[in-house]
Protein backbone atom coordinates (compact mmCIF):
# COMPACT_ATOMS: atom_id res chain seq x y z
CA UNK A 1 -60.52 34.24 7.35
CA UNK A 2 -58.36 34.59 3.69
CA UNK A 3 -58.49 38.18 4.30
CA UNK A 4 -57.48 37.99 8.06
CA UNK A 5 -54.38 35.83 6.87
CA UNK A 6 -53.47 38.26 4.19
CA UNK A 7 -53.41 41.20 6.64
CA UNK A 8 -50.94 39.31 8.91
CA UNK A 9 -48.78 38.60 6.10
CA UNK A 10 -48.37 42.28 5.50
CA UNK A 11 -48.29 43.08 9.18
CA UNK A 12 -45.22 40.34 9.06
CA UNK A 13 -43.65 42.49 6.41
CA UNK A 14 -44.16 45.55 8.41
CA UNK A 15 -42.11 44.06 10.84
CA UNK A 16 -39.36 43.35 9.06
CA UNK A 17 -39.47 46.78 7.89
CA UNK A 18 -38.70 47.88 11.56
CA UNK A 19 -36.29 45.02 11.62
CA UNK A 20 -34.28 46.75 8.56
CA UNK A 21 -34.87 50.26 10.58
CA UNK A 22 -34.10 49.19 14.06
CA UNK A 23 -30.91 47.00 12.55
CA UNK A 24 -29.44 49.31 10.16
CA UNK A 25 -27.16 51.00 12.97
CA UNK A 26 -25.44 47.25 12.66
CA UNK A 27 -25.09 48.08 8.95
CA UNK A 28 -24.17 51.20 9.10
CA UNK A 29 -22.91 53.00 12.33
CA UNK A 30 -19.58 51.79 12.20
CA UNK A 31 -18.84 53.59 9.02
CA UNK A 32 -20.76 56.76 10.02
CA UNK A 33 -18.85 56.57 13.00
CA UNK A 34 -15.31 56.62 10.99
CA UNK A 35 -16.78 59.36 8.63
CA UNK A 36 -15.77 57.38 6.01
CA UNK A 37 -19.58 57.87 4.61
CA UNK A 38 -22.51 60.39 5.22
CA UNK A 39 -25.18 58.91 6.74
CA UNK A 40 -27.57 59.50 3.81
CA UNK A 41 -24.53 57.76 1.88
CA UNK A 42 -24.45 54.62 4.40
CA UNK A 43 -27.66 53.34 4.58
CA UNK A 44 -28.26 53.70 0.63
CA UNK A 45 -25.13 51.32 0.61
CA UNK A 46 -26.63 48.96 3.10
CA UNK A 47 -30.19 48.92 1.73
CA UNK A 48 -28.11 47.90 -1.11
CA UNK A 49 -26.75 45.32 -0.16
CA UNK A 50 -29.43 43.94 2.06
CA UNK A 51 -31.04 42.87 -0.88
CA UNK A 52 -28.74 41.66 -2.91
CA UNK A 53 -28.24 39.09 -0.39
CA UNK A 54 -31.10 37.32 -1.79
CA UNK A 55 -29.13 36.45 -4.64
CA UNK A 56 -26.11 34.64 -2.53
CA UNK A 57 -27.71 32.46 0.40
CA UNK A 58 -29.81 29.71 0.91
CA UNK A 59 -33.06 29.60 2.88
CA UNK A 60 -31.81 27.65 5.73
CA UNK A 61 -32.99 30.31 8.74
CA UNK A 62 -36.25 30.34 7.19
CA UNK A 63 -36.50 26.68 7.70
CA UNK A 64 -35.47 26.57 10.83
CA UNK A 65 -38.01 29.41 12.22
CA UNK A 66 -40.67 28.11 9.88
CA UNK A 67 -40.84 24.65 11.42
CA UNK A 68 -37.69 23.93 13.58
CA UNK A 69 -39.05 25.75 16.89
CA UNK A 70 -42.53 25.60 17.02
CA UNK A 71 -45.10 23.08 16.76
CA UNK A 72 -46.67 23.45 13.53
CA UNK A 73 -49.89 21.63 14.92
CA UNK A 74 -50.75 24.15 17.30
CA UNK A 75 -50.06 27.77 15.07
CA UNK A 76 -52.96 29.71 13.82
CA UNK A 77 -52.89 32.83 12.52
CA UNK A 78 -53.47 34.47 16.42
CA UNK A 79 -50.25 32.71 17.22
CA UNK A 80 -48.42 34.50 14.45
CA UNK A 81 -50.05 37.54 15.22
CA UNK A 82 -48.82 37.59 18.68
CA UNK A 83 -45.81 36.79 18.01
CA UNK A 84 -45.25 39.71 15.77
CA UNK A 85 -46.72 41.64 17.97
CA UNK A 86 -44.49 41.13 20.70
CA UNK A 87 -41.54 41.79 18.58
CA UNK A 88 -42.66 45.07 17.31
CA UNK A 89 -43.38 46.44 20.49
CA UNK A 90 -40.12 44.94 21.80
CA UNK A 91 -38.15 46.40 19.52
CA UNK A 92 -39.88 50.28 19.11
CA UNK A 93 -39.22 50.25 23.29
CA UNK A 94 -35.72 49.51 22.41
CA UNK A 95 -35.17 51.89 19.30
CA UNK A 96 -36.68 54.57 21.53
CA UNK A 97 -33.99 54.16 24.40
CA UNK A 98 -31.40 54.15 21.63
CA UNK A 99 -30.50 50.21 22.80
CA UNK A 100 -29.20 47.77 20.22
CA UNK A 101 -31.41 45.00 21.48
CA UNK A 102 -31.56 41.78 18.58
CA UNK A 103 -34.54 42.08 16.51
CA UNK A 104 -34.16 38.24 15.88
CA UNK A 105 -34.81 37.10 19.74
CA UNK A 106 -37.29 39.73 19.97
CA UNK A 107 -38.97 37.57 16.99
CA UNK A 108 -37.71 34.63 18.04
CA UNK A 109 -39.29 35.13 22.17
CA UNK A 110 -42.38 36.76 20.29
CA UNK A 111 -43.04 33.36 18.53
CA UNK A 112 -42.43 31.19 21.82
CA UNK A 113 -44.46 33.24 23.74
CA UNK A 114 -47.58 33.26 21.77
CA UNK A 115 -47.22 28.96 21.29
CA UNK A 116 -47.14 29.24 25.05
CA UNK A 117 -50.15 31.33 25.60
CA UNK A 118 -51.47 29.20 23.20
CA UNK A 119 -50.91 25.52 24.18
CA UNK A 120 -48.52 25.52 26.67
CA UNK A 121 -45.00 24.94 27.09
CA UNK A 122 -45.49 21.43 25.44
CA UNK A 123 -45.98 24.25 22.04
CA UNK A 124 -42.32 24.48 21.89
CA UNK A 125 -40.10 22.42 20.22
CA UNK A 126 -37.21 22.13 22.67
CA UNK A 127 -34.92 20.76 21.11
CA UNK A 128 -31.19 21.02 19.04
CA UNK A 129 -32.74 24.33 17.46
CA UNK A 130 -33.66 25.99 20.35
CA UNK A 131 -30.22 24.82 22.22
CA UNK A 132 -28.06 26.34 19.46
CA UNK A 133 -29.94 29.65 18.90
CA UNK A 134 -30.29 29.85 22.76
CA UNK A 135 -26.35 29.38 23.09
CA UNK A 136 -25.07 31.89 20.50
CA UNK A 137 -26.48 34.21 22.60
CA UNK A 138 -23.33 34.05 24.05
CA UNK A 139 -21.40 32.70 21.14
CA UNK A 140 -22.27 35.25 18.63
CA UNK A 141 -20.87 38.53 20.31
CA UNK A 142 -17.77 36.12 21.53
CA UNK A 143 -16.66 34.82 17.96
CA UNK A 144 -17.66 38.64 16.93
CA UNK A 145 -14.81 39.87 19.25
CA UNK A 146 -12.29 37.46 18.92
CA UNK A 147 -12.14 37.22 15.02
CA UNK A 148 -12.92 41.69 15.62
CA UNK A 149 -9.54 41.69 18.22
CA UNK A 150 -7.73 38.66 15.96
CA UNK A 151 -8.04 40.92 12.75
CA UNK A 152 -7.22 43.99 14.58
CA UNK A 153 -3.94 42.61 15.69
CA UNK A 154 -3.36 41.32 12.58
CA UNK A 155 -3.85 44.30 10.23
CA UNK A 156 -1.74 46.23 13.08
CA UNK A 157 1.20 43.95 12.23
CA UNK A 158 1.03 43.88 8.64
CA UNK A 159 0.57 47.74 8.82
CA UNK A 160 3.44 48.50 11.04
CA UNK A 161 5.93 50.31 9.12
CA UNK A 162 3.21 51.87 7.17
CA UNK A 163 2.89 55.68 7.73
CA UNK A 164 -0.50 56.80 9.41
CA UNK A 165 -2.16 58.84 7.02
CA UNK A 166 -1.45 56.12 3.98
CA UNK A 167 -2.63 53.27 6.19
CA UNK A 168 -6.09 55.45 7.00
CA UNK A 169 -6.78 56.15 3.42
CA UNK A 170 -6.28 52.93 2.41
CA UNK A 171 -8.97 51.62 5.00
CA UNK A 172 -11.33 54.36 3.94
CA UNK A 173 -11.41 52.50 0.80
CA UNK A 174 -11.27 49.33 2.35
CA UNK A 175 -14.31 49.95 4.93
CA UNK A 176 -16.71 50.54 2.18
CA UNK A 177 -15.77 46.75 1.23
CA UNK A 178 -16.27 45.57 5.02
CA UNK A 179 -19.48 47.40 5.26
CA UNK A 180 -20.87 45.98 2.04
CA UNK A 181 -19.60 42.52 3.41
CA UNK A 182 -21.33 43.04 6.83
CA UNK A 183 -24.45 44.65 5.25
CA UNK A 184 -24.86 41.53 2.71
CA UNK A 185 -24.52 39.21 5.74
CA UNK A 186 -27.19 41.25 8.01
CA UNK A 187 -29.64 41.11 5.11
CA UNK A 188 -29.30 36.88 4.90
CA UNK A 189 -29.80 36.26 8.18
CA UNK A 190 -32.38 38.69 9.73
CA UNK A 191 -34.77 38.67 6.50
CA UNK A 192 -35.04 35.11 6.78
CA UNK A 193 -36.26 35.58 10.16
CA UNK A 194 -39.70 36.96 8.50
CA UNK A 195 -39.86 34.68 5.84
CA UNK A 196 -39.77 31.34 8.28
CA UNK A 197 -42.54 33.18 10.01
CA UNK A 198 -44.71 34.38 7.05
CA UNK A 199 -44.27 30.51 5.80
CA UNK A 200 -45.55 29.15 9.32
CA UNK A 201 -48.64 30.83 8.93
CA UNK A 202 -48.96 30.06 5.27
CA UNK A 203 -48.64 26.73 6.25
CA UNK A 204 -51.16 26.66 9.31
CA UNK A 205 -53.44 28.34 6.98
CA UNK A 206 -52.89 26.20 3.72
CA UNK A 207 -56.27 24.19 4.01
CA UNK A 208 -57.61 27.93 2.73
CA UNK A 209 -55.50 28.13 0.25
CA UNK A 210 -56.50 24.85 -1.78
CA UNK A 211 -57.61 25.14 -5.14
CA UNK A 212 -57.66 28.96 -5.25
CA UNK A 213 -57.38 30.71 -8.24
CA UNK A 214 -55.44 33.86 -9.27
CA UNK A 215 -53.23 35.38 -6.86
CA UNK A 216 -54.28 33.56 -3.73
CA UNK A 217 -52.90 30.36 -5.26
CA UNK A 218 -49.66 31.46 -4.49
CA UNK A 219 -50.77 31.77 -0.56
CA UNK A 220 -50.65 27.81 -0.80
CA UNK A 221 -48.04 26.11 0.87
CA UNK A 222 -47.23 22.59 1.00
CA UNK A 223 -44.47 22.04 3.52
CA UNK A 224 -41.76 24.05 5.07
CA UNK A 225 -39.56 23.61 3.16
CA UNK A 226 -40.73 25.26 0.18
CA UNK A 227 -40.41 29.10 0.42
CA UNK A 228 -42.62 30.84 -2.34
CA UNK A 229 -40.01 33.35 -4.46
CA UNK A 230 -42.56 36.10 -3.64
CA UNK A 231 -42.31 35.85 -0.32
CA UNK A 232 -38.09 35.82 -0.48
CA UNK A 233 -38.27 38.57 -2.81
CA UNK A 234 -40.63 40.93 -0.69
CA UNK A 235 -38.88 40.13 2.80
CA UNK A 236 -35.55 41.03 0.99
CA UNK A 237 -36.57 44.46 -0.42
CA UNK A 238 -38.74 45.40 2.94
CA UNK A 239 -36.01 44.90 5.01
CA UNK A 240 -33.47 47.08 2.56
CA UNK A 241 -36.30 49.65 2.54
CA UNK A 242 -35.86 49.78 6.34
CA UNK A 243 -32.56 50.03 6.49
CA UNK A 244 -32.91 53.30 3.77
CA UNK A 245 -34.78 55.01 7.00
CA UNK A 246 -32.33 54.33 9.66
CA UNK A 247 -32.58 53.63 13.52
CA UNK A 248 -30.53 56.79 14.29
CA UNK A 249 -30.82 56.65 17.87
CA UNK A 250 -29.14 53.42 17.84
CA UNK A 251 -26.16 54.30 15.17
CA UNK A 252 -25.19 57.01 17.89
CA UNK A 253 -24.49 54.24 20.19
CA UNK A 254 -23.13 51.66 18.15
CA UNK A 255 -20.97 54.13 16.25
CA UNK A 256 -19.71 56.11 18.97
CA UNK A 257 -20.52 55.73 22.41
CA UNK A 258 -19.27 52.02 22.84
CA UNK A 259 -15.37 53.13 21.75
CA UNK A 260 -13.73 55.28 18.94
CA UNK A 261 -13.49 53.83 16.21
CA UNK A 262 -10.58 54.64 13.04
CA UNK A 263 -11.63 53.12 9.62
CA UNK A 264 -9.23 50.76 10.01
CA UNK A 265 -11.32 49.54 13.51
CA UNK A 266 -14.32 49.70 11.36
CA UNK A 267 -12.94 47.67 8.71
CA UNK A 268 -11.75 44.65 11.21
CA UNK A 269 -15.25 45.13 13.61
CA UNK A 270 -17.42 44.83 9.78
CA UNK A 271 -15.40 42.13 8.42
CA UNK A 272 -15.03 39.96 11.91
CA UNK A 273 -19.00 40.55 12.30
CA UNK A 274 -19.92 39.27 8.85
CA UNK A 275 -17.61 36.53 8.86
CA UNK A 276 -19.38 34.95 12.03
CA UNK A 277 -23.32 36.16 10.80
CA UNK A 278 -23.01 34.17 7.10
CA UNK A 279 -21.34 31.19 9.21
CA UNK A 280 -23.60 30.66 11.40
CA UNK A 281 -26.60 31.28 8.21
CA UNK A 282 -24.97 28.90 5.76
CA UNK A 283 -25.99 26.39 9.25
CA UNK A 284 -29.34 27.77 9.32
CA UNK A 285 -28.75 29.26 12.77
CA UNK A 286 -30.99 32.84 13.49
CA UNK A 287 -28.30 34.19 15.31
CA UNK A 288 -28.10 38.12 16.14
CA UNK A 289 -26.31 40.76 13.81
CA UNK A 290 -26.75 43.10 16.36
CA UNK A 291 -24.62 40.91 19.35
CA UNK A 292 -22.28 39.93 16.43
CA UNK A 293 -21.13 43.22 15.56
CA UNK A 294 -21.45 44.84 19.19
CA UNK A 295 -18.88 41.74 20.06
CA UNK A 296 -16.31 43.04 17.14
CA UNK A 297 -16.91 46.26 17.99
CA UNK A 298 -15.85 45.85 21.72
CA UNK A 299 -12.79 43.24 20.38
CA UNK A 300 -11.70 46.00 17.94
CA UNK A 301 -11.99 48.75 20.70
CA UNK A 302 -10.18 46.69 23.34
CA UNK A 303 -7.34 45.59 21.39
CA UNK A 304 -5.94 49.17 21.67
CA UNK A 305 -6.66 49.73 25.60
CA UNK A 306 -9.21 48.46 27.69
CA UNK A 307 -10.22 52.02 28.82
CA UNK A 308 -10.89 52.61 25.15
CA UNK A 309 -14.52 50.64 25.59
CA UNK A 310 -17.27 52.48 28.03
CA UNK A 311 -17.94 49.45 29.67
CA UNK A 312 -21.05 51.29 31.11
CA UNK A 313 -22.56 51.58 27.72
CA UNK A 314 -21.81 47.88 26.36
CA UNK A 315 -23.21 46.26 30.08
CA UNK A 316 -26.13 48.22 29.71
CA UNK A 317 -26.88 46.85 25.95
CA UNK A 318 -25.92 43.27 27.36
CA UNK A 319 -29.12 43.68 29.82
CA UNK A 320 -31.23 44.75 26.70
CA UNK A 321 -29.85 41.29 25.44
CA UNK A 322 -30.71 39.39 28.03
CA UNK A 323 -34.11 40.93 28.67
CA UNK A 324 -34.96 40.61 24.49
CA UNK A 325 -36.36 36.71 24.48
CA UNK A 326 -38.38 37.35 27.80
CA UNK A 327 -39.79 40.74 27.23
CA UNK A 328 -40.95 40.19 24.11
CA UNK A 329 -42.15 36.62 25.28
CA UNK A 330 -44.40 37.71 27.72
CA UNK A 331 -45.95 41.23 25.16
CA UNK A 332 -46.60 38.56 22.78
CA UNK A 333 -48.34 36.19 25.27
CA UNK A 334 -50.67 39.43 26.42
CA UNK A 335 -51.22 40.26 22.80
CA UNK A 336 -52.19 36.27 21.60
CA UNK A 337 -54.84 36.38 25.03
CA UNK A 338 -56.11 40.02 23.69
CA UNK A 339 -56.27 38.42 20.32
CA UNK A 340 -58.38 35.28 21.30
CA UNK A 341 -60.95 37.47 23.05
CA UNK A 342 -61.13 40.10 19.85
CA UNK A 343 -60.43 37.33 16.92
CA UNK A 344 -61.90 33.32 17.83
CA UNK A 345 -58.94 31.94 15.65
């Protein structure tokens, strides 16, 4: 059983390694897609500060996904296995099509769909938690476009005597600030996702974990609200590492198909995107990087024309949106069932 637990941990990990991979376009494609960095260049910067957001924000997602959604009488180790499961699937589907689907609702529909499979609906914890993260579904890429569009307008005004060329080299400069900003932001947020997950199985599991020596004492948690340092740490740097390897499929999109973007876009769509993801964290809401800074992106695009957004493009990454929580919902329900027949957990 200790060693089943253990491999789920790391399989947890694993997927927050894709989540770092699949998310860095958020991190990253905007300032690929000004030129203002090489690729190789951008997501060194973002791994870098992906991690060193564990040295600025609380745990307050983690708390939220360890114990705020789900019944914590009803997980077991299957249940957590499903769920990440679900999400990894989910989300290779979605790097393969080159779609910039959330990696959070893919973990957060994963979760909910294995507690289903598991005990029924009555495994859910509907409730103010699910209402909020439900809701800035919609909020997220909203507030992500207006403060994107408000900034835009703003920086337009205060640059309007400014000549071209000295206005786009100053945002070069400036966009490495806004990507650093965004990329700190992404990092708080998502890798908190695994961490509230990794600390509801610890917990469902902690009857194991009692009175163990060496390092398994460290697998023992108490409640949900304690996060072990290890775990923090190690969901941090797997998530930078991710990030290092890219989703390039996905930075074409982001960067460039949705609208052109000048550094000085990309330094209102980064800084409008972060500003709404660390918000919403410091409330302990799992919101979505990715429909954050698709929202600024489209804000920051429209504010110049509305013909300057493909509208094809962004309604087709909407649907991806709005298929995420179901999708990976019902995967992680098939893999809990395969799960119960392979592994009586």
């Amino acid at each position: 059983m200790i060693p089943y637990v253990i491999a789920i941990v790391v399989i947890a990990f694993v997927f927050d390694f894709i989540n770092g991979f699949h998310d860095s376009a958020n991190s990253i494609a905007t300032i690929v897609g000004t030129r203002v960095l090489t690729p190789l260049a951008a997501v060194g910067w973002a791994a870098t500060f992906n991690f060193i957001a564990l040295f600025t924000v609380g745990t307050a997602v983690a708390k939220t996904i360890g114990a705020g959604m789900i019944d914590i009488a009803i997980v077991t180790p299957n249940v957590i296995l499903g769920a990440l499961l679900g999400a990894i699937i989910w989300n290779l589907i979605t790097w393969f099509w080159g779609l910039p689907s959330s990696s959070s609702h893919a973990l957060i529909g994963g979760y909910a769909g294995a507690a289903v499979a598991k005990a029924g609906f009555a495994g859910v914890l509907w409730g103010p938690k699910w209402t909020t993260t439900l809701a800035f579904i919609v909020i997220s890429p909203l507030v992500g476009m207006f403060l994107g569009s408000s900034l835009m307008i703003g920086v337009s005004w205060l640059f309007r005597f400014a000549p071209p060329n000295r206005v786009n080299r100053f945002f070069r400069y400036a966009q490495l600030a806004s990507s650093a900003f965004f990329s700190l932001s992404h990092g708080a947020n998502d890798a908190q996702k695994t961490m509230g997950i990794i600390v509801g199985l610890l917990l469902s599991s902690k009857a194991l974990f009692v009175g163990q020596a060496g390092m398994l004492r460290h697998l023992y948690v108490p409640t949900a609200d304690v996060i072990p340092l290890w775990v923090e740490v190690t969901a941090y740097s797997m998530i930078a590492m991710g990030t290092l390897f890219g989703g390039w499929r996905i930075v074409h999109t982001m960067g460039s198909r949705v609208t052109r973007l000048r550094p000085v876009g990309g330094f209102c769509a980064e800084t409008g995107g972060a500003l709404s993801i660390l918000l919403a964290t410091r409330f302990g809401i799992p919101v979505s990087t990715t429909h954050t800074i698709t929202g600024a992106i489209v804000g920051v695009g429209a504010t110049n024309r509305i013909s300057a957004v493909r509208w094809g493009i962004a309604g087709r990454i909407v649907w991806a949106w709005v298929l995420t929580i179901p999708a990976s919902a019902i995967m992680a329900a098939l893999a809990y069932r395969l799960l119960a027949v392979l592994v009586k957990l």
